[in-house]
Protein backbone atom coordinates (compact mmCIF):
# COMPACT_ATOMS: atom_id res chain seq x y z
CA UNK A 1 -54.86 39.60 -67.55
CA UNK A 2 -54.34 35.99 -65.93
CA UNK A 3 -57.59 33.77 -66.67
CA UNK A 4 -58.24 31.54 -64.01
CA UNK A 5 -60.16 28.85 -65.63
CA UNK A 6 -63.25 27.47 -63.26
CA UNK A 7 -64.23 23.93 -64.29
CA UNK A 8 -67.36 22.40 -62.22
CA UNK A 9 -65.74 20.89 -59.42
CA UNK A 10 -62.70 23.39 -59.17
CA UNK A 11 -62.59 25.27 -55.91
CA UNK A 12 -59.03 27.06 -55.38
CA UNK A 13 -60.10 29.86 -58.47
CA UNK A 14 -61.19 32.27 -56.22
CA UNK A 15 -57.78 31.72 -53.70
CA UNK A 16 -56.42 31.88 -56.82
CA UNK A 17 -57.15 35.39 -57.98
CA UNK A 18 -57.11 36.69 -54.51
CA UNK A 19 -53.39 35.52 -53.94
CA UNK A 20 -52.55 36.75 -57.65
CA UNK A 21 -54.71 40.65 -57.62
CA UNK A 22 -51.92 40.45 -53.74
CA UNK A 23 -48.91 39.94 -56.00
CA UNK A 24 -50.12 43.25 -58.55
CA UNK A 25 -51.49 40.84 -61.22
CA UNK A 26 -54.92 41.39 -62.87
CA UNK A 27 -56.92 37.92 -62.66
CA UNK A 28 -60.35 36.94 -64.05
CA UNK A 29 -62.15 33.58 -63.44
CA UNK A 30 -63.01 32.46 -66.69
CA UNK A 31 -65.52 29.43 -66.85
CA UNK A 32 -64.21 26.44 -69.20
CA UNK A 33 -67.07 26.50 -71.12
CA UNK A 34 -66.27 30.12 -72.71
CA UNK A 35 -63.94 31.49 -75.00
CA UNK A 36 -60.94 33.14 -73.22
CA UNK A 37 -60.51 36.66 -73.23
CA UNK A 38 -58.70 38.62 -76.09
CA UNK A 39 -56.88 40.39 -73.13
CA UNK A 40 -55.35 37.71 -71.75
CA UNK A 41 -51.69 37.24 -71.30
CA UNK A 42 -51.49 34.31 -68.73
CA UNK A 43 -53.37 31.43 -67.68
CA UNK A 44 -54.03 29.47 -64.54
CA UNK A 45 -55.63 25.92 -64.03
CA UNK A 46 -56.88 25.50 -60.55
CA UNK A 47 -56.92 23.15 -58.04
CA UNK A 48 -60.15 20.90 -57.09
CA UNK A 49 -61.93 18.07 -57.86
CA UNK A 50 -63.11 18.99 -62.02
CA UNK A 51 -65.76 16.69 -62.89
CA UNK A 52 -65.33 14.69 -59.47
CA UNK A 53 -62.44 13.09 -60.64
CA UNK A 54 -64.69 10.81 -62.25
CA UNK A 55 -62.66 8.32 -64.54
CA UNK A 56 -59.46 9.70 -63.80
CA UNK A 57 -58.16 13.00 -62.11
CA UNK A 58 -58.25 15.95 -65.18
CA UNK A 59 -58.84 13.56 -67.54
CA UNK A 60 -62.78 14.70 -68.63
CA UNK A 61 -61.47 18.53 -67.97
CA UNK A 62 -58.71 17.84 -70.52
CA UNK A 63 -61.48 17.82 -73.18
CA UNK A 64 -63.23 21.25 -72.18
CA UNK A 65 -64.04 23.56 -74.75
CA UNK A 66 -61.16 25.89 -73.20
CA UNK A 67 -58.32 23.50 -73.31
CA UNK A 68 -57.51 23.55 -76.89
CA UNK A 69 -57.48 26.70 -77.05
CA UNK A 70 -55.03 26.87 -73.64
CA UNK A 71 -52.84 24.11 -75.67
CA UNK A 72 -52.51 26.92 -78.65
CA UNK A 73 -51.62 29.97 -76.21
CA UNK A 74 -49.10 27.58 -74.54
CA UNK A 75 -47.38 26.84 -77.90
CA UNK A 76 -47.21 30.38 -78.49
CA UNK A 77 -45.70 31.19 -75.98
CA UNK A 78 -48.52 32.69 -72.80
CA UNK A 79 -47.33 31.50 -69.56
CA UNK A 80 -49.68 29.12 -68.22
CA UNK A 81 -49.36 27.33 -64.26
CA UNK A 82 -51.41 24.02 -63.71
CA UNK A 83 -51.94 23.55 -59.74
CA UNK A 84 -52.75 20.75 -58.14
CA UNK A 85 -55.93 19.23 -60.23
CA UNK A 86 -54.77 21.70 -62.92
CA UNK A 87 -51.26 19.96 -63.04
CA UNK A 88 -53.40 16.54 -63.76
CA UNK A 89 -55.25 18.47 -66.48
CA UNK A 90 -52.23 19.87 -67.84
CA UNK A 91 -50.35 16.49 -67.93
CA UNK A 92 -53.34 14.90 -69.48
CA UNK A 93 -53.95 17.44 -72.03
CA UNK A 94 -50.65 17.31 -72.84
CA UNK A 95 -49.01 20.38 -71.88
CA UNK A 96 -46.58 18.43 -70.04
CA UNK A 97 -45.29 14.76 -69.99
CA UNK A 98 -46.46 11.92 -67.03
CA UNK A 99 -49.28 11.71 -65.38
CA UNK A 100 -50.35 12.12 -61.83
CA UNK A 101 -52.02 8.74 -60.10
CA UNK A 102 -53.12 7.73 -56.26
CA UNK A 103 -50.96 8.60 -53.91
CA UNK A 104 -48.79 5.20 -52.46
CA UNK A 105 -50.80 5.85 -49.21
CA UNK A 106 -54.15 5.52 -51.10
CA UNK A 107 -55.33 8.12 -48.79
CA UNK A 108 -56.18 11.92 -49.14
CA UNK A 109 -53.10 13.79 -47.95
CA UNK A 110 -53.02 17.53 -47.00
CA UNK A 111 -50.06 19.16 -45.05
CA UNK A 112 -47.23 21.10 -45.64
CA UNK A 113 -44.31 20.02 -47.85
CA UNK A 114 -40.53 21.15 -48.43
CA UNK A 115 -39.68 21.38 -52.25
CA UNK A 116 -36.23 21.55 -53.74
CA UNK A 117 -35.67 24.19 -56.30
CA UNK A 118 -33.68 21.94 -59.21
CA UNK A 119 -33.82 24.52 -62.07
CA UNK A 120 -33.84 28.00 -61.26
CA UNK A 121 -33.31 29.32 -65.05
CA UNK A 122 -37.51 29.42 -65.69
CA UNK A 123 -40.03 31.74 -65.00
CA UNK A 124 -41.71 30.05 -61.82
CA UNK A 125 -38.52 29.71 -60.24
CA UNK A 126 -36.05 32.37 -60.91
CA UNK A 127 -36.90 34.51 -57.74
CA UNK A 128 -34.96 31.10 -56.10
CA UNK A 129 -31.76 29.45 -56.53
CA UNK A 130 -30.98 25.97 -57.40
CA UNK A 131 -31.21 24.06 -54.37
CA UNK A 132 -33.17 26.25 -52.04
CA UNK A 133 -35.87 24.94 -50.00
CA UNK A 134 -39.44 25.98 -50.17
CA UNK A 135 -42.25 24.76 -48.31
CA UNK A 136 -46.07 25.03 -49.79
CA UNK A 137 -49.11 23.04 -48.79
CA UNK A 138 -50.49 19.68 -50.64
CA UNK A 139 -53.59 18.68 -50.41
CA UNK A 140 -54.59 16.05 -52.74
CA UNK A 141 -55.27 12.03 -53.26
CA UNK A 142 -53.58 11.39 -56.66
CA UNK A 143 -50.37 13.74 -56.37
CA UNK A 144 -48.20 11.07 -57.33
CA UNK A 145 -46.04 11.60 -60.38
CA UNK A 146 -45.04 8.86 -62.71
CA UNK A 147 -43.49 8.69 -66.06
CA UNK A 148 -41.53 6.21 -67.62
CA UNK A 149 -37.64 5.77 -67.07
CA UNK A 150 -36.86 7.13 -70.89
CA UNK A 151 -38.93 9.97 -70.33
CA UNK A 152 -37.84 10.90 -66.76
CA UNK A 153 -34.59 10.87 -68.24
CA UNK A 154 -35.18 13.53 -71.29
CA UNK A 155 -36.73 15.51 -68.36
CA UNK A 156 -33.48 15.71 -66.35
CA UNK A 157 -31.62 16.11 -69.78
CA UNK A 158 -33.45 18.70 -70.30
CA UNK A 159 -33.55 20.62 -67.07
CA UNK A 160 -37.44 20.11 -66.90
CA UNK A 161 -37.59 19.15 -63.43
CA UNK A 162 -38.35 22.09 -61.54
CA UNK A 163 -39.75 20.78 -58.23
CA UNK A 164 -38.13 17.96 -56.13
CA UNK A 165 -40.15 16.92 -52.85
CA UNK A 166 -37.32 17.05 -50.19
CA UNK A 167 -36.67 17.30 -46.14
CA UNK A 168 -36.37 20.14 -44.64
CA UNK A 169 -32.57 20.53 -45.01
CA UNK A 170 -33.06 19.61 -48.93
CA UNK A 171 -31.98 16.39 -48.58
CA UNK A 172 -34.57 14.31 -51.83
CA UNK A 173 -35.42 10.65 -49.32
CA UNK A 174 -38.11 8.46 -49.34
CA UNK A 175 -39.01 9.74 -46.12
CA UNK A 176 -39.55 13.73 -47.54
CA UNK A 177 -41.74 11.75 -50.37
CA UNK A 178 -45.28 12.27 -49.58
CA UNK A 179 -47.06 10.19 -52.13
CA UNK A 180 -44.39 7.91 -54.16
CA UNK A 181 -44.14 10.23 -56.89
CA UNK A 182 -41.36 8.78 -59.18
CA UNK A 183 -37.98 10.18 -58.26
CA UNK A 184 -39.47 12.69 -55.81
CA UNK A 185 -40.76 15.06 -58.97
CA UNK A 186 -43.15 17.43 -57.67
CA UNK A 187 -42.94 19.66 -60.61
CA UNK A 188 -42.14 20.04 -64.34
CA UNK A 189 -42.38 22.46 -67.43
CA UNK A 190 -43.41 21.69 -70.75
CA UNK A 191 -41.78 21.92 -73.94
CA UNK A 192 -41.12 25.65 -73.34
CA UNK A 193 -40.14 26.87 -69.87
CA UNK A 194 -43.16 28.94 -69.62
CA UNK A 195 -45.77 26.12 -69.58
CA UNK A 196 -45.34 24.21 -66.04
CA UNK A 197 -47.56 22.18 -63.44
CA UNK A 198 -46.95 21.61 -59.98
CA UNK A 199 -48.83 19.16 -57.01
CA UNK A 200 -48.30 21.48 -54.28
CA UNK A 201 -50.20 24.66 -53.60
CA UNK A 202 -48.27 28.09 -53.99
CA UNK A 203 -51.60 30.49 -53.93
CA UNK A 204 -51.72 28.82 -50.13
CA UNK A 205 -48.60 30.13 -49.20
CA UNK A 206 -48.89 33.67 -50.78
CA UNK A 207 -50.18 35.87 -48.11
CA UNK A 208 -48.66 36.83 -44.72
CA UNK A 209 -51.86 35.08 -43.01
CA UNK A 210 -51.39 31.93 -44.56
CA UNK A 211 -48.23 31.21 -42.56
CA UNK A 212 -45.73 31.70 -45.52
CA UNK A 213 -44.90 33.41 -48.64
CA UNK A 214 -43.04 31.13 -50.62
CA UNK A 215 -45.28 30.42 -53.28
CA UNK A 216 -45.06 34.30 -54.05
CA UNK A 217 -42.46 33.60 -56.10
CA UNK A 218 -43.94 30.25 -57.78
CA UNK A 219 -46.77 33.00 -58.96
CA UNK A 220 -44.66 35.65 -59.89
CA UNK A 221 -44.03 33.65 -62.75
CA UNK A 222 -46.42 35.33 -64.55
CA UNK A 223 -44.43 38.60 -64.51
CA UNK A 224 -41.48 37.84 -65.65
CA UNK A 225 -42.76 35.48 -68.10
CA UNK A 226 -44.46 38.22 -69.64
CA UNK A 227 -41.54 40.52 -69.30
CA UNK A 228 -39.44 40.80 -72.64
CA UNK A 229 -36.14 39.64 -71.90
C-alpha cells in the first residue's frame, strides 16, 4: 500500500491516489499527524502549500510527526516520491540534498514543461531511456533548485540527477529553464535510488484526460521498486 501523506495545506493527495489506484497501485491518504500503516510498502509526499509555506516551503512539514518515521522507511529501503511541495519537504528533511527557493521570476508559474531523462538505471525512470523527453505540468512559486557547486558535482558523479528541464527537442538552455534552477536540475534521488523528489507534476499527466501519460511511468516507480530484482 502507497501512503499518501496529507499535511494541512496539501491539496494534490487525492489526484494523487486517483492517478496511482489508475496505474493498479493500492493508495491510502494518510494524515501526517498519524502513525503510518504496518501495510505500507511505498510512500508519497504531495504537492500543495503544507503549512502555507509559512517560513520557508516544507520546512515546518519537515518536522511532522510522520517524517521521521518516512526518513527510517527511506533508509531501509521503501520507495518514497516527493512532488512538488513534497520534493521541498523531502530536500529539507533530508531525504535528498539542495533545497528548492523562489523561482528567478518571483512569480507563481504553472504550465507544461519538457524534462530530460539523465539516468534511466532507477526506479522512477527505467520505463525511459537516457535522453528521452517527457513533458509534465509545474505549477509552483519556489521550484527552483540550488545546491552548492561541490555538491552538484557528487550528484552528477553519482548519477543522481534524474530530471533535467530541457526544450522540446532535449536540448538543457536557459530558455527551457523555467525558474533558474541550478544547472537545469528538475529532479534527484537520495542516497539510494529509491528515495527521489521531483518539481514537476507526474500524477497530472497520468490519465488519458489530462492530455498526457508521461508521468505514468514517473509513478510506476513504485512497482518496480518494490519488485525483487
Amino acid at each position: 500500500m502507497i501512503a499518501v501523506l496529507q499535511f494541512g495545506g496539501s491539496n494534490c493527495d487525492r489526484d494523487a491516489v486517483r492517478a496511482l489506484s489508475q496505474l493498479g497501485l493500492t493508495a491510502k491518504r494518510v494524515w501526517h499527524e498519524d502513525e503510518l500503516p504496518d501495510e505500507t510498502d511505498g510512500i508519497l509526499l504531495p504537492g500543495g502549500f503544507s503549512y502555507g509555506d509559512y517560513l520557508r516551503a516544507g520546512a515546518m512539514a519537515a518536522r511532522s510527526p510522520a517524517m521521521s518515521a518516512v526518513r527510517e522507511q527511506a533508509e531501509n529501503g521503501v520507495p518514497v516520491l516527493g512532488i512538488c511541495n513534497g520534493a521541498q519537504i523531502g530536500c529539507e528533511t533530508g531525504l535528498t540534498p539542495g533545497a528548492f527557493t523562489t523561482n528567478e521570476s518571483a512569480r507563481f508559474q504553472c504550465e507544461r514543461v519538457h524534462l530530460r531523462i539523465e539516468n534511466d538505471q532507477t526506479p522512477w525512470t527505467s520505463a525511459f531511456e537516457q535522453g528521452d523527453v517527457i513533458s509534465l505540468p509545474i505549477a509552483h512559486g519556489e521550484g527552483r533548485f540550488e545546491i552548492t557547486d561541490d555538491r552538484l558535482a557528487e550528484l552528477k558523479d553519482e548519477n543522481r540527477i534524474l530530471f533535467r528541464y530541457c526544450d522540446a527537442d532535449g536540448a538543457v538552455t536557459d530558455s527551457a529553464n523555467p525558474n533558474g534552477s541550478t544547472d537545469n536540475v528538475a529532479g534527484v534521488s537520495g542516497k539510494r535510488d529509491t528515495t527521489a523528489v521531483l518539481m514537476p507534476h507526474p500524477e497530472r499527466a497520468a490519465l488519458p484526460e489530462l492530455h498526457g501519460t508521461d508521468g505514468q511511468g514517473v509513478l510506476n516507480g513504485f512497482k518496480v521498486a518494490s519488485t525483487p530484482s
